[in-house]
PDB file of N, CA and C in Angstrom:
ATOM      1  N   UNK A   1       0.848  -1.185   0.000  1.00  0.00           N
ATOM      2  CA  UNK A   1       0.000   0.000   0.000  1.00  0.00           C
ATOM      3  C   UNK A   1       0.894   1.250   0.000  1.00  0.00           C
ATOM      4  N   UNK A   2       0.271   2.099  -0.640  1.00  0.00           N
ATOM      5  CA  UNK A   2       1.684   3.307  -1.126  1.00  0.00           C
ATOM      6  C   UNK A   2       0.522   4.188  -0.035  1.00  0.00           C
ATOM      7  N   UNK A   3       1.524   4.893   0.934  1.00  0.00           N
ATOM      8  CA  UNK A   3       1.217   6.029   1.600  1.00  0.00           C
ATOM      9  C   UNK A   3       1.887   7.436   1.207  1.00  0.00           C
ATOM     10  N   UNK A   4       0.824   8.399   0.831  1.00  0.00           N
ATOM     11  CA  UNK A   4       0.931  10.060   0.378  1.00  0.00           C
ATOM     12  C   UNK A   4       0.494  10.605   1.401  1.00  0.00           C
ATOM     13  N   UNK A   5       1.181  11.807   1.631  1.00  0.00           N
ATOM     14  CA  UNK A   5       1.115  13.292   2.417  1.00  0.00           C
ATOM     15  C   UNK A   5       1.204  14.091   1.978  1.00  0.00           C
ATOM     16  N   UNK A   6       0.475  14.954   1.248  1.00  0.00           N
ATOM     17  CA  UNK A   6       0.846  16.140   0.767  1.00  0.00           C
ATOM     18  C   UNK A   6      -0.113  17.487   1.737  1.00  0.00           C
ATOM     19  N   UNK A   7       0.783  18.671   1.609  1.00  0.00           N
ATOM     20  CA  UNK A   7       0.192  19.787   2.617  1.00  0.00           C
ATOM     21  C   UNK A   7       0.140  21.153   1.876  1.00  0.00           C
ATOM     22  N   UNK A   8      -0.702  21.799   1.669  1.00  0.00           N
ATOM     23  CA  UNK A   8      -1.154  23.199   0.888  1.00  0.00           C
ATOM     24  C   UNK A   8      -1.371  23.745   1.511  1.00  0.00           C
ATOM     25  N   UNK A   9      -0.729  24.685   1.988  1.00  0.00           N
ATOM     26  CA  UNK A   9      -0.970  26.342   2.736  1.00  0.00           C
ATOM     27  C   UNK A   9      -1.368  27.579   1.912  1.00  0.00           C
ATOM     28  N   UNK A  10      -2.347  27.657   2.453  1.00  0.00           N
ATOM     29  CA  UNK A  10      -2.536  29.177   1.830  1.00  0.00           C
ATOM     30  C   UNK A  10      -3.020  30.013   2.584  1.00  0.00           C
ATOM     31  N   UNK A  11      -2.585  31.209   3.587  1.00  0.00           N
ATOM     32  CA  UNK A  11      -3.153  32.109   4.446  1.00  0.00           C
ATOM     33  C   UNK A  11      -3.335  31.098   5.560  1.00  0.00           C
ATOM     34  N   UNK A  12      -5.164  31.353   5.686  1.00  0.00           N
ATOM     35  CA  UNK A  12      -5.567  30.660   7.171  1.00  0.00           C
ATOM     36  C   UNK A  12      -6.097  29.038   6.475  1.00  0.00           C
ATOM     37  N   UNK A  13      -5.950  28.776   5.194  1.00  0.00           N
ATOM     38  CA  UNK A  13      -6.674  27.350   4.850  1.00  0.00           C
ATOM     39  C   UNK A  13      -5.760  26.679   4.600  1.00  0.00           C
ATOM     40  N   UNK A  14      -5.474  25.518   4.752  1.00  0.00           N
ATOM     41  CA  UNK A  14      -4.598  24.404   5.048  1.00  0.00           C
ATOM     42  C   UNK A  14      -5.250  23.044   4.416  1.00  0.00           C
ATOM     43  N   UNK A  15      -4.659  22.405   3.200  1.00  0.00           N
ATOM     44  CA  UNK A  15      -5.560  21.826   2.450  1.00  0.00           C
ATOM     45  C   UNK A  15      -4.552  20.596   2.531  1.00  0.00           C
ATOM     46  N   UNK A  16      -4.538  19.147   3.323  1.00  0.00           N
ATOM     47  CA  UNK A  16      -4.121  18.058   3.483  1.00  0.00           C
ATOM     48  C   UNK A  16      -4.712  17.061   2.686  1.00  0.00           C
ATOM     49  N   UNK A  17      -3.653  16.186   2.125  1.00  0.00           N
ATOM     50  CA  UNK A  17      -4.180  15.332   0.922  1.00  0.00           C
ATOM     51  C   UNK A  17      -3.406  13.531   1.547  1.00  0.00           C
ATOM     52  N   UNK A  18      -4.129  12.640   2.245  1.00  0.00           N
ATOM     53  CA  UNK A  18      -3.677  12.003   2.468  1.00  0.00           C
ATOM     54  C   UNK A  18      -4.116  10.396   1.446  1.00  0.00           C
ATOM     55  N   UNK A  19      -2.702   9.585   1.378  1.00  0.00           N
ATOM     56  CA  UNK A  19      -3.382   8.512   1.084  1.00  0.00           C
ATOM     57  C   UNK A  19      -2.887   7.693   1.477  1.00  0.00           C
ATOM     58  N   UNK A  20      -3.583   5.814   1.942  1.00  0.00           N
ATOM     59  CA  UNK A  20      -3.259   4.873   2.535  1.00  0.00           C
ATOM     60  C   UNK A  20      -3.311   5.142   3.741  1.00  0.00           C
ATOM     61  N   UNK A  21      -2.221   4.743   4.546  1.00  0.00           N
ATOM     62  CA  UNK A  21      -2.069   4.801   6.245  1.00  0.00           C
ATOM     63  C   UNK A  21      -1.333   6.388   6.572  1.00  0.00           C
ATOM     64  N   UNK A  22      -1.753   6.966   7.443  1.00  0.00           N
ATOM     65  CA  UNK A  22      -1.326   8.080   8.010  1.00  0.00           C
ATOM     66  C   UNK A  22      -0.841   7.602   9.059  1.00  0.00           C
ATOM     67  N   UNK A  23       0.744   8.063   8.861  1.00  0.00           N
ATOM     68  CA  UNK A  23       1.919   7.385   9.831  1.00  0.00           C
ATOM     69  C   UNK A  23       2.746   8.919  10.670  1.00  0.00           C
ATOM     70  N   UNK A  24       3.692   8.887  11.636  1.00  0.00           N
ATOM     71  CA  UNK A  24       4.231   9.635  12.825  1.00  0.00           C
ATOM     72  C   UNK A  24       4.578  10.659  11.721  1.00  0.00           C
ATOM     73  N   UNK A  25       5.563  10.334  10.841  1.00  0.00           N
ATOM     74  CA  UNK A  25       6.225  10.419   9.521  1.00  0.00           C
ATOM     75  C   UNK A  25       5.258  11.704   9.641  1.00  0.00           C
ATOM     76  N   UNK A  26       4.317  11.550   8.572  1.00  0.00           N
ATOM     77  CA  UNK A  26       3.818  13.035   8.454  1.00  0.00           C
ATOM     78  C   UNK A  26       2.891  13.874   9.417  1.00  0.00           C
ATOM     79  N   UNK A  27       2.781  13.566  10.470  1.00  0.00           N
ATOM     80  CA  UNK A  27       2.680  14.353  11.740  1.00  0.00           C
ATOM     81  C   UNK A  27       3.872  15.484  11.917  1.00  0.00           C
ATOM     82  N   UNK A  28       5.012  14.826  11.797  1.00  0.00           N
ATOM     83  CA  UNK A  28       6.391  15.248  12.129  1.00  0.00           C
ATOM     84  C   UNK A  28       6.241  16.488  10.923  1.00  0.00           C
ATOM     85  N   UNK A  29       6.200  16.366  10.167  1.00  0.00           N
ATOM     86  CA  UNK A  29       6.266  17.005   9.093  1.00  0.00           C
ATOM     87  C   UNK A  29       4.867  18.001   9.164  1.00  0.00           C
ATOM     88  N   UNK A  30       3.733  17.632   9.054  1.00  0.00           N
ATOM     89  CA  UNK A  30       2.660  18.506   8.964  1.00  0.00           C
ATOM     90  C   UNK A  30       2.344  19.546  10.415  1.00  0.00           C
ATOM     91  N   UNK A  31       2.938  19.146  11.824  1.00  0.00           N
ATOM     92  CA  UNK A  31       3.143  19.660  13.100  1.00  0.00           C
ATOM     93  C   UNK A  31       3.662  21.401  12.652  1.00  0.00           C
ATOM     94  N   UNK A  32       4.869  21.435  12.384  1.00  0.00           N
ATOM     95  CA  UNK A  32       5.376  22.827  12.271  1.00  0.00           C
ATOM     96  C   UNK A  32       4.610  23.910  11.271  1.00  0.00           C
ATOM     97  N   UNK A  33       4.221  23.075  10.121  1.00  0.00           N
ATOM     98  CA  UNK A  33       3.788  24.319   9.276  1.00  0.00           C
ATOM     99  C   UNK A  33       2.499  24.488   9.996  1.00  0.00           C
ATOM    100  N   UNK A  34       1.395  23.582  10.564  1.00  0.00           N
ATOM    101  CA  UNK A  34       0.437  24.124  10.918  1.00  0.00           C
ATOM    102  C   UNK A  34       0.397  24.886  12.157  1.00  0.00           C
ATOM    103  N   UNK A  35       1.375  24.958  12.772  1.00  0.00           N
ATOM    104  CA  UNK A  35       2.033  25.999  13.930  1.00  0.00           C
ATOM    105  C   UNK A  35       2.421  27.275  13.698  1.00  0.00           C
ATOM    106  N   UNK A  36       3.279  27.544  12.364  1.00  0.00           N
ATOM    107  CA  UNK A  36       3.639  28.922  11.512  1.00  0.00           C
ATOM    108  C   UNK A  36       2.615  29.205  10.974  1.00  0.00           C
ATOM    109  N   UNK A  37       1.654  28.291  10.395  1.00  0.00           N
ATOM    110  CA  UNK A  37       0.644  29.395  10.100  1.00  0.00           C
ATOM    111  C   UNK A  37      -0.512  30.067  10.856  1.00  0.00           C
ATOM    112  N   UNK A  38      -0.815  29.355  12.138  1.00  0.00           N
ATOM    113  CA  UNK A  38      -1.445  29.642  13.387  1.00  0.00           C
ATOM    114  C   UNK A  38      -1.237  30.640  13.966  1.00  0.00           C
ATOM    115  N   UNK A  39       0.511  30.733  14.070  1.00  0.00           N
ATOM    116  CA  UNK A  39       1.137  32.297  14.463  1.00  0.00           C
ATOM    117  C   UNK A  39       0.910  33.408  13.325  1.00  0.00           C
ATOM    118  N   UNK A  40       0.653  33.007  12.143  1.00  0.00           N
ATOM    119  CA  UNK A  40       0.952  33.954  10.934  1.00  0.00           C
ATOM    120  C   UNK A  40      -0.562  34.224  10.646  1.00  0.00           C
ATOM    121  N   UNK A  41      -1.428  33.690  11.026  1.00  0.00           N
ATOM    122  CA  UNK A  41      -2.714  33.458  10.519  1.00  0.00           C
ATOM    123  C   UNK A  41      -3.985  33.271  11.727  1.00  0.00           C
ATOM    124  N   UNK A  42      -3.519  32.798  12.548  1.00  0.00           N
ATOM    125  CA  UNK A  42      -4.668  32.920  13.830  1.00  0.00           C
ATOM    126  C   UNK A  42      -5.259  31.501  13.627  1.00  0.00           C
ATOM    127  N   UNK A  43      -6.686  31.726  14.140  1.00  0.00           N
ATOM    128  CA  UNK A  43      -7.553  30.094  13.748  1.00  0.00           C
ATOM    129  C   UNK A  43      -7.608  29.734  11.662  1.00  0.00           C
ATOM    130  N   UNK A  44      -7.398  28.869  11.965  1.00  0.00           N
ATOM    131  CA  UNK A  44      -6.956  28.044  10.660  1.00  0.00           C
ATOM    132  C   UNK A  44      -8.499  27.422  10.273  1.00  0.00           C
ATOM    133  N   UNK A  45      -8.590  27.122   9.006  1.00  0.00           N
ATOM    134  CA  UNK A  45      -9.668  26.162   7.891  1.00  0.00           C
ATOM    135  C   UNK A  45      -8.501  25.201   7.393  1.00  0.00           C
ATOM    136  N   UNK A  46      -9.157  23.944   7.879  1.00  0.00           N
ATOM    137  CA  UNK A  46      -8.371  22.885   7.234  1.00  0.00           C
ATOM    138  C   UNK A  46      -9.339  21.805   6.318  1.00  0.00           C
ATOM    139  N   UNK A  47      -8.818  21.396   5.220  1.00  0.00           N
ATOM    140  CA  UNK A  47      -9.725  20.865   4.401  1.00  0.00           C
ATOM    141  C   UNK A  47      -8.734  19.651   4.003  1.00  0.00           C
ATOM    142  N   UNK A  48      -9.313  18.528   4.649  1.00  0.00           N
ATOM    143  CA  UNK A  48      -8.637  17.115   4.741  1.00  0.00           C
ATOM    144  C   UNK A  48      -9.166  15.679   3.869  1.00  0.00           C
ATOM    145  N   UNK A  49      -8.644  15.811   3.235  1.00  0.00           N
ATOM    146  CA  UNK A  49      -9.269  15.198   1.753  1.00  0.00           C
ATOM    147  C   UNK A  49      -8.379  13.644   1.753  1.00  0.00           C
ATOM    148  N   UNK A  50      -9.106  12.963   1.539  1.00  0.00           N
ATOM    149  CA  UNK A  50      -8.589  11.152   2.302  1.00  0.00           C
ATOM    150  C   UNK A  50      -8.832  10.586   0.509  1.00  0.00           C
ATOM    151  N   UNK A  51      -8.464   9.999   0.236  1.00  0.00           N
ATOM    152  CA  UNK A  51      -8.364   8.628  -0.684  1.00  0.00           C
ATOM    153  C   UNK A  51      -7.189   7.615  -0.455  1.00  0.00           C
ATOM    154  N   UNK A  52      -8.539   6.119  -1.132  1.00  0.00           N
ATOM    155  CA  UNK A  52      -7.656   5.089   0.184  1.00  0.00           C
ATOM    156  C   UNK A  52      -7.395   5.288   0.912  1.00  0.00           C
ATOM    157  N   UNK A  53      -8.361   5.830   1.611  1.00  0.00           N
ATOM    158  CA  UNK A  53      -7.721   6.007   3.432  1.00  0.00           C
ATOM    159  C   UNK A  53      -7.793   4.565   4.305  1.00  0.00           C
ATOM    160  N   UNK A  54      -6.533   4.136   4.703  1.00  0.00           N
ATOM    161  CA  UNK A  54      -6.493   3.357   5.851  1.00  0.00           C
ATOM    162  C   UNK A  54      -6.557   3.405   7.160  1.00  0.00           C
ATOM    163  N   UNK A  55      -6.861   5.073   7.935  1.00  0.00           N
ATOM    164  CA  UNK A  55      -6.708   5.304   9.045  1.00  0.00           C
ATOM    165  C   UNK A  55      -5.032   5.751   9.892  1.00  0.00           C
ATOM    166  N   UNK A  56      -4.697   5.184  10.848  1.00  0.00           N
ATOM    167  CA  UNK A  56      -3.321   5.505  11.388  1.00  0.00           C
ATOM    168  C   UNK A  56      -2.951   4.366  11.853  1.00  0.00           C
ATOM    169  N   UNK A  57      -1.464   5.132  11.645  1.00  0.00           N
ATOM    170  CA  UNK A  57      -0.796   3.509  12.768  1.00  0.00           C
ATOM    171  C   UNK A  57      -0.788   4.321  13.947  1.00  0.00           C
ATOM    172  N   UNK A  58      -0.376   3.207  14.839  1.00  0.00           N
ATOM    173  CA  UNK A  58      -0.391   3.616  16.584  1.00  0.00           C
ATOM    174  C   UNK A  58       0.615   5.011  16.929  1.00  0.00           C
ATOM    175  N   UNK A  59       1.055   4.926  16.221  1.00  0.00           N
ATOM    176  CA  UNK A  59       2.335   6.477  16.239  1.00  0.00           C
ATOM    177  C   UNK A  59       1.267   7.605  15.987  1.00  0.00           C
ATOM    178  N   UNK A  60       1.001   7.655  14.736  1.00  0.00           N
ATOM    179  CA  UNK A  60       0.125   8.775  13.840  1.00  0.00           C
ATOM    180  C   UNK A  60      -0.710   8.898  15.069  1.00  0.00           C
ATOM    181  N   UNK A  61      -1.356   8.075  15.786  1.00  0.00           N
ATOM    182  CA  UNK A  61      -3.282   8.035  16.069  1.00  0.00           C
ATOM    183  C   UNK A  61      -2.566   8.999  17.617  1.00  0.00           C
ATOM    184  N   UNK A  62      -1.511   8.467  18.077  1.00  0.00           N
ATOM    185  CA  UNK A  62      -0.874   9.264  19.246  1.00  0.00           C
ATOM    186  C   UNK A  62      -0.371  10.725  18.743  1.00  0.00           C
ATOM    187  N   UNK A  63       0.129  10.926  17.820  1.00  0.00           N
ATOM    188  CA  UNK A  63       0.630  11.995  17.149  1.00  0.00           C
ATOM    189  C   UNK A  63      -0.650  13.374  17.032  1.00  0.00           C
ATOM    190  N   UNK A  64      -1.739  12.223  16.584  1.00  0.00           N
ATOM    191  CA  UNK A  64      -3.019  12.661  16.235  1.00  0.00           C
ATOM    192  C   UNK A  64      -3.874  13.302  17.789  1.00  0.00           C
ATOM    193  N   UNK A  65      -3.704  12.889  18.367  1.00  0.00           N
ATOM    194  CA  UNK A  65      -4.554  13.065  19.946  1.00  0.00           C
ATOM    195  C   UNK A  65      -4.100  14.731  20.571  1.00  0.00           C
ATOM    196  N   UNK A  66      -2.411  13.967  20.476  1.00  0.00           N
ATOM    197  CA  UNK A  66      -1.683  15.653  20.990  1.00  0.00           C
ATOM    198  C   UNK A  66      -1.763  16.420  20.280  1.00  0.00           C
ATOM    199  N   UNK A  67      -1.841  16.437  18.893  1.00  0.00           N
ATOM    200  CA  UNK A  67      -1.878  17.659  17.933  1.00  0.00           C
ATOM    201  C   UNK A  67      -3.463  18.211  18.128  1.00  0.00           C
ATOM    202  N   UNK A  68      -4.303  17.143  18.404  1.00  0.00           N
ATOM    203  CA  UNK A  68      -5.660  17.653  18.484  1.00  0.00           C
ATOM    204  C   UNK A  68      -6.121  18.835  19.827  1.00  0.00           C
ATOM    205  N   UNK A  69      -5.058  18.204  20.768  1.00  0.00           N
ATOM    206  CA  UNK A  69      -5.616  18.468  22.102  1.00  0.00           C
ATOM    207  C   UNK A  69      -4.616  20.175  22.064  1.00  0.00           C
ATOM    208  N   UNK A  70      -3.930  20.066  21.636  1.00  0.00           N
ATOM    209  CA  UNK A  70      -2.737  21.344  21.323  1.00  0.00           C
ATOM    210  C   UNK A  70      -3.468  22.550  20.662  1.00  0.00           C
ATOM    211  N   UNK A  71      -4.375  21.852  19.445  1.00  0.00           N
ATOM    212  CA  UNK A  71      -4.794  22.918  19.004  1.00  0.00           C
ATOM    213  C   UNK A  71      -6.032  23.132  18.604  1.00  0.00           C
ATOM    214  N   UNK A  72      -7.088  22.652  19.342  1.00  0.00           N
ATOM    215  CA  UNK A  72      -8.501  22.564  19.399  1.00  0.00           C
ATOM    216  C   UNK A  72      -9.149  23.521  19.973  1.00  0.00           C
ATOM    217  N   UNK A  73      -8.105  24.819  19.697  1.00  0.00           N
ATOM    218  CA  UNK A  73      -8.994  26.195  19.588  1.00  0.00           C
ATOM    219  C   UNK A  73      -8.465  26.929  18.560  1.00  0.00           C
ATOM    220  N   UNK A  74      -7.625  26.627  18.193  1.00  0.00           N
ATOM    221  CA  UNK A  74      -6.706  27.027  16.653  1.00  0.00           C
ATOM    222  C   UNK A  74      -7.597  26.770  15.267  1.00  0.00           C
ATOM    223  N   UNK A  75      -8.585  25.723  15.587  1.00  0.00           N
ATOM    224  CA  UNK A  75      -9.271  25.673  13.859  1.00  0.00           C
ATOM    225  C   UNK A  75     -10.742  25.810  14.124  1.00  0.00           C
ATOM    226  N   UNK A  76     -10.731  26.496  13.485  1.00  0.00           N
ATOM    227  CA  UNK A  76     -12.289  27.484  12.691  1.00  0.00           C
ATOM    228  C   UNK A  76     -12.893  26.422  12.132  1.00  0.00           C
ATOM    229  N   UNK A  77     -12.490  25.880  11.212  1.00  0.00           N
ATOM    230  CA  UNK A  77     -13.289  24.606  10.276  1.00  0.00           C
ATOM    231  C   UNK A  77     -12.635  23.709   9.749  1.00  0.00           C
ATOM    232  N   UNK A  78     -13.545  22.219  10.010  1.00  0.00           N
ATOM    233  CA  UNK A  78     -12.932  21.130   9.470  1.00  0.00           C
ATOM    234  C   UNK A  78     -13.712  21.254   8.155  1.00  0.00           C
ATOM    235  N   UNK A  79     -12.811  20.696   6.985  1.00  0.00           N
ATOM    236  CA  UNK A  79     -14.053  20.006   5.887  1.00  0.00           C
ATOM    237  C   UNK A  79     -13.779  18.851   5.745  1.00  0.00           C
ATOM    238  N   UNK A  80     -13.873  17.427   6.207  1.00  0.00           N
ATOM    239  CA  UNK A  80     -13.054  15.988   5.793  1.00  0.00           C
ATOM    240  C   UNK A  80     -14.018  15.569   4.410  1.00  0.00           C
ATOM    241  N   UNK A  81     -12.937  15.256   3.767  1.00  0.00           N
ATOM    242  CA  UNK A  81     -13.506  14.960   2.431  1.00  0.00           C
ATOM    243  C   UNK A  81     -13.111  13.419   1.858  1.00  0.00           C
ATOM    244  N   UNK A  82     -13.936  12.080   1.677  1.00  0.00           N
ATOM    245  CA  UNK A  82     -13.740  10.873   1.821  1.00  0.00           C
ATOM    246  C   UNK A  82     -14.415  10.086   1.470  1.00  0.00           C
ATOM    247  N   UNK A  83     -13.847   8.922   1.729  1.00  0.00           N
ATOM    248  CA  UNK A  83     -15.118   7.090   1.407  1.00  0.00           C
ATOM    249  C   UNK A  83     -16.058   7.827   2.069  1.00  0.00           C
ATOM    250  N   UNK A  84     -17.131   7.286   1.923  1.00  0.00           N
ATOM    251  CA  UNK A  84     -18.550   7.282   2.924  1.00  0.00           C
ATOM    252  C   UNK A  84     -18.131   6.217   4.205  1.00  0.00           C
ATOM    253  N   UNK A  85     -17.577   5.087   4.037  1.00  0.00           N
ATOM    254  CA  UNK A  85     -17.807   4.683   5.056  1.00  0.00           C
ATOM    255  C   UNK A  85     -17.031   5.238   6.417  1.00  0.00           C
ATOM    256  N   UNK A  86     -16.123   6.178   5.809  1.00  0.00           N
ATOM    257  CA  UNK A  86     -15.345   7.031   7.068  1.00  0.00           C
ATOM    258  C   UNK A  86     -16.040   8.384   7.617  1.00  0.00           C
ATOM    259  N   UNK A  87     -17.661   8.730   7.058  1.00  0.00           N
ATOM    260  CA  UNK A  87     -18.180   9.997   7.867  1.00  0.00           C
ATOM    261  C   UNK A  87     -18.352  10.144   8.855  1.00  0.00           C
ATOM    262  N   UNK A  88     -19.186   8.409   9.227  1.00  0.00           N
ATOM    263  CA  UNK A  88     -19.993   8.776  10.681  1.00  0.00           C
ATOM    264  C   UNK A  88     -18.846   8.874  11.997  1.00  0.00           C
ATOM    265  N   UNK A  89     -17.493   8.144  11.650  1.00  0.00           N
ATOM    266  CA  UNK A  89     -16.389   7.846  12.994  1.00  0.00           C
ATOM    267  C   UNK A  89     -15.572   9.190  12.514  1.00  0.00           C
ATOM    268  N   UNK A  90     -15.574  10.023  11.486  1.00  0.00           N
ATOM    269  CA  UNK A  90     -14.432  10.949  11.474  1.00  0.00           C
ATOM    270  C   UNK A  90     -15.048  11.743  12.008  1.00  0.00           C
ATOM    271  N   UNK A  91     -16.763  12.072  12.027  1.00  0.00           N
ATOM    272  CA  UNK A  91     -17.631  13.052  12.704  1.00  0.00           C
ATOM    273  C   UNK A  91     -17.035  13.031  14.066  1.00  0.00           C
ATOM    274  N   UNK A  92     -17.596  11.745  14.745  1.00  0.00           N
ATOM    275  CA  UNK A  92     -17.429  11.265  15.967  1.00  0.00           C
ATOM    276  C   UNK A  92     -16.244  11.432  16.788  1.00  0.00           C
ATOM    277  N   UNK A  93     -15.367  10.833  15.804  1.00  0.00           N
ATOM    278  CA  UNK A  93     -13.699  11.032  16.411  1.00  0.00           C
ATOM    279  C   UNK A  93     -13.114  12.286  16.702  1.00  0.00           C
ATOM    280  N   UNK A  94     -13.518  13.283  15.487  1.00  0.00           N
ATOM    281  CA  UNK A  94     -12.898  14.771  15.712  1.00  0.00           C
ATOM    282  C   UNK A  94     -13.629  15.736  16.966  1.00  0.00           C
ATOM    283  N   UNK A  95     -15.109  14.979  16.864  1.00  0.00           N
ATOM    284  CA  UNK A  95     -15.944  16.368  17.535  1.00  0.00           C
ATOM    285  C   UNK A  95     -15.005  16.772  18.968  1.00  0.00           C
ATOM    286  N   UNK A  96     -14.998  15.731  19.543  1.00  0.00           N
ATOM    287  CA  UNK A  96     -14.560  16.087  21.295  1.00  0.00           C
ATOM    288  C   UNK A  96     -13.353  16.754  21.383  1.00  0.00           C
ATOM    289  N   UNK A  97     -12.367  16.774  19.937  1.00  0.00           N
ATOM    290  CA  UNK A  97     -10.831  17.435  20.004  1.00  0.00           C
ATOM    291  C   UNK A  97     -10.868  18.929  19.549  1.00  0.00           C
ATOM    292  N   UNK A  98     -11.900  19.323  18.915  1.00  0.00           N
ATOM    293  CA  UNK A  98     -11.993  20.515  18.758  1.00  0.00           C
ATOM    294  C   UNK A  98     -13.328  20.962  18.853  1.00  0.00           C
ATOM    295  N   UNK A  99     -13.528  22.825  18.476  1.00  0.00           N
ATOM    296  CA  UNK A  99     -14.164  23.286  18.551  1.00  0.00           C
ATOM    297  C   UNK A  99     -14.786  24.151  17.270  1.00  0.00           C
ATOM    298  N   UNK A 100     -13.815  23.328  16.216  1.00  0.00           N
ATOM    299  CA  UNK A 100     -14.278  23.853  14.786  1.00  0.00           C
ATOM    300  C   UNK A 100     -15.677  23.197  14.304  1.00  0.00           C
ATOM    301  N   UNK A 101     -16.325  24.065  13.789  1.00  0.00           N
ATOM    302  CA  UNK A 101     -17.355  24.165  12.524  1.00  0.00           C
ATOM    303  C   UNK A 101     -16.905  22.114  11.913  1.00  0.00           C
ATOM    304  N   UNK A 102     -17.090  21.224  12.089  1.00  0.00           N
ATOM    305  CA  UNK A 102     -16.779  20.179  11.268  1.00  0.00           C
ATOM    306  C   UNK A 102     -18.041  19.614  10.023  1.00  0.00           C
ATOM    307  N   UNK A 103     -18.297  19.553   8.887  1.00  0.00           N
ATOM    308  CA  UNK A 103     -18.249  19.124   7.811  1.00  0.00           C
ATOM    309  C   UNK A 103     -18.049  17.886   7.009  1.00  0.00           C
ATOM    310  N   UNK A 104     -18.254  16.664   6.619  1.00  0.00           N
ATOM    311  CA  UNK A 104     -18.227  15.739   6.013  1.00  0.00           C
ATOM    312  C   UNK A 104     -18.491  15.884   4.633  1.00  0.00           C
ATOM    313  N   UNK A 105     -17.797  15.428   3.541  1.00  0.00           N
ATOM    314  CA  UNK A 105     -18.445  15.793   1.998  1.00  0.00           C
ATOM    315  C   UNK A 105     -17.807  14.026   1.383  1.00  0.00           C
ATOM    316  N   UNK A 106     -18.492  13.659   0.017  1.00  0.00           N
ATOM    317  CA  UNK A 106     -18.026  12.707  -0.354  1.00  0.00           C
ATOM    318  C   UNK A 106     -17.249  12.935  -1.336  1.00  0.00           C
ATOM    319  N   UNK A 107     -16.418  12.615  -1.594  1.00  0.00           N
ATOM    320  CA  UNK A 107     -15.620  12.600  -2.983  1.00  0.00           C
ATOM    321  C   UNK A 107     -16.073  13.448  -4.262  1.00  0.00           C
ATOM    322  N   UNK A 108     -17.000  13.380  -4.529  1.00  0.00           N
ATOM    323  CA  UNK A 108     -17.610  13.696  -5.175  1.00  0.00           C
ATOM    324  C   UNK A 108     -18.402  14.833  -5.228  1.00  0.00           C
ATOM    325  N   UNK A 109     -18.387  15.404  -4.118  1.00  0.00           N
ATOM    326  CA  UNK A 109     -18.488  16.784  -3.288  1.00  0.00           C
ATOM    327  C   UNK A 109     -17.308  17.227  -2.999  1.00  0.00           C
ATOM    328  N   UNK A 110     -16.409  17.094  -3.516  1.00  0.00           N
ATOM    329  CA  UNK A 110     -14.851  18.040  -3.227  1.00  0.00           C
ATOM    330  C   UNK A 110     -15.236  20.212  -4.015  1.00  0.00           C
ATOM    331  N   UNK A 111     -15.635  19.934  -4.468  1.00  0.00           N
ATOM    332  CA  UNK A 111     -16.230  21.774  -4.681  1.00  0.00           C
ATOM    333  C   UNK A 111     -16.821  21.766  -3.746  1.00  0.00           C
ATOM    334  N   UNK A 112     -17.952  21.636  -3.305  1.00  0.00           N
ATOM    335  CA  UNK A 112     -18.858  21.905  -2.300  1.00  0.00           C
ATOM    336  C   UNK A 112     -18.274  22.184  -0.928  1.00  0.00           C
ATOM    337  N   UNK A 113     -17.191  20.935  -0.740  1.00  0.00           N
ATOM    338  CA  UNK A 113     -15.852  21.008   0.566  1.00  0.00           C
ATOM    339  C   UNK A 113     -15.577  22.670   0.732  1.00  0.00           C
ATOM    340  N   UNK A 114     -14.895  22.584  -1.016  1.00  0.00           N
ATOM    341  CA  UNK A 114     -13.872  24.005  -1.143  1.00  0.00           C
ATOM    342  C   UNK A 114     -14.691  25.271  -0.563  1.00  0.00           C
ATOM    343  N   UNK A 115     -15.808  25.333  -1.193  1.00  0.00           N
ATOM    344  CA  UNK A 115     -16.952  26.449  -1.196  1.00  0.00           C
ATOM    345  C   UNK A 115     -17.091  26.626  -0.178  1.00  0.00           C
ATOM    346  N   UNK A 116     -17.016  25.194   0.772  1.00  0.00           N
ATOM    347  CA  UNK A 116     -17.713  25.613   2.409  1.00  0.00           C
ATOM    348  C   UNK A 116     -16.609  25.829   3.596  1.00  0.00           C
ATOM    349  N   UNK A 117     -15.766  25.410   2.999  1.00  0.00           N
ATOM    350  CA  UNK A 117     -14.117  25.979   3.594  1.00  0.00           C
ATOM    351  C   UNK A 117     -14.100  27.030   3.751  1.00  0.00           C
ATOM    352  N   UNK A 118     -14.139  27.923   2.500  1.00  0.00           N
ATOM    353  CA  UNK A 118     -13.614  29.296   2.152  1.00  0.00           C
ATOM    354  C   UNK A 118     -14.786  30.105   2.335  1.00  0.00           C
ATOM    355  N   UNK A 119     -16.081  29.874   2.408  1.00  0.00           N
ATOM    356  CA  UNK A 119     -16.908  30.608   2.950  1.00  0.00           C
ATOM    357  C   UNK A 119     -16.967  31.598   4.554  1.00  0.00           C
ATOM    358  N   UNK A 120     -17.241  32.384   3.998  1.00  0.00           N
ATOM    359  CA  UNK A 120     -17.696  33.497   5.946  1.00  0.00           C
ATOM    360  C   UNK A 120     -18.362  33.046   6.341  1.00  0.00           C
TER     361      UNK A 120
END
């Protein structure tokens, strides 16, 4: 299984493109820029767009908890964008770590994501 990370900054929106397993690996990596732009930018819009998503390994899902708990007044809005069968637990999983606006769209709703990202 081939695992991708890719990370798009722009201002306060932060556009993450993951695929396969989300590993420590790009925690390590995605940690700092979403920190510089927090300082540079205030509360952040992040728009987290999954294909083949496998979830995390035990590193990532720990990686994942502290980054949540760190900055779960830092983001304005989630948009997770994905399989269907990952809405109802990414709803679930994110709500209690933050206090952003969260969003679900399917694949196929990736404009609709963008639109509701970048919206006031």
């Amino acid at each position: 299984m081939t695992n991708e990370f890719e990370l798009i900054a722009v201002g306060k929106l932060l556009h993450v493109k993951v695929t396969g397993k989300l590993t420590k690996d790009a925690y390590e990596a995605f940690t700092p820029i979403v920190d510089q732009q927090i300082e540079e930018h205030g509360k952040l819009r992040i728009l987290f767009e999954m294909h083949d998503f496998h979830g995390w390994t035990a590193g990532a899902m720990w990686e994942d908890m502290k980054f949540d708990f760190k900055h779960w007044r830092d983001i304005e809005r989630l948009a997770i964008v994905g399989e269907t069968k990952w809405e109802a637990g990414m709803a679930v999983f994110c709500k209690p770590f933050t206090g952003a606006k969260i969003q679900y769209f399917d694949h196929a709703k990736l404009d609709d994501a963008k639109s509701w990202i970048e919206a006031e």
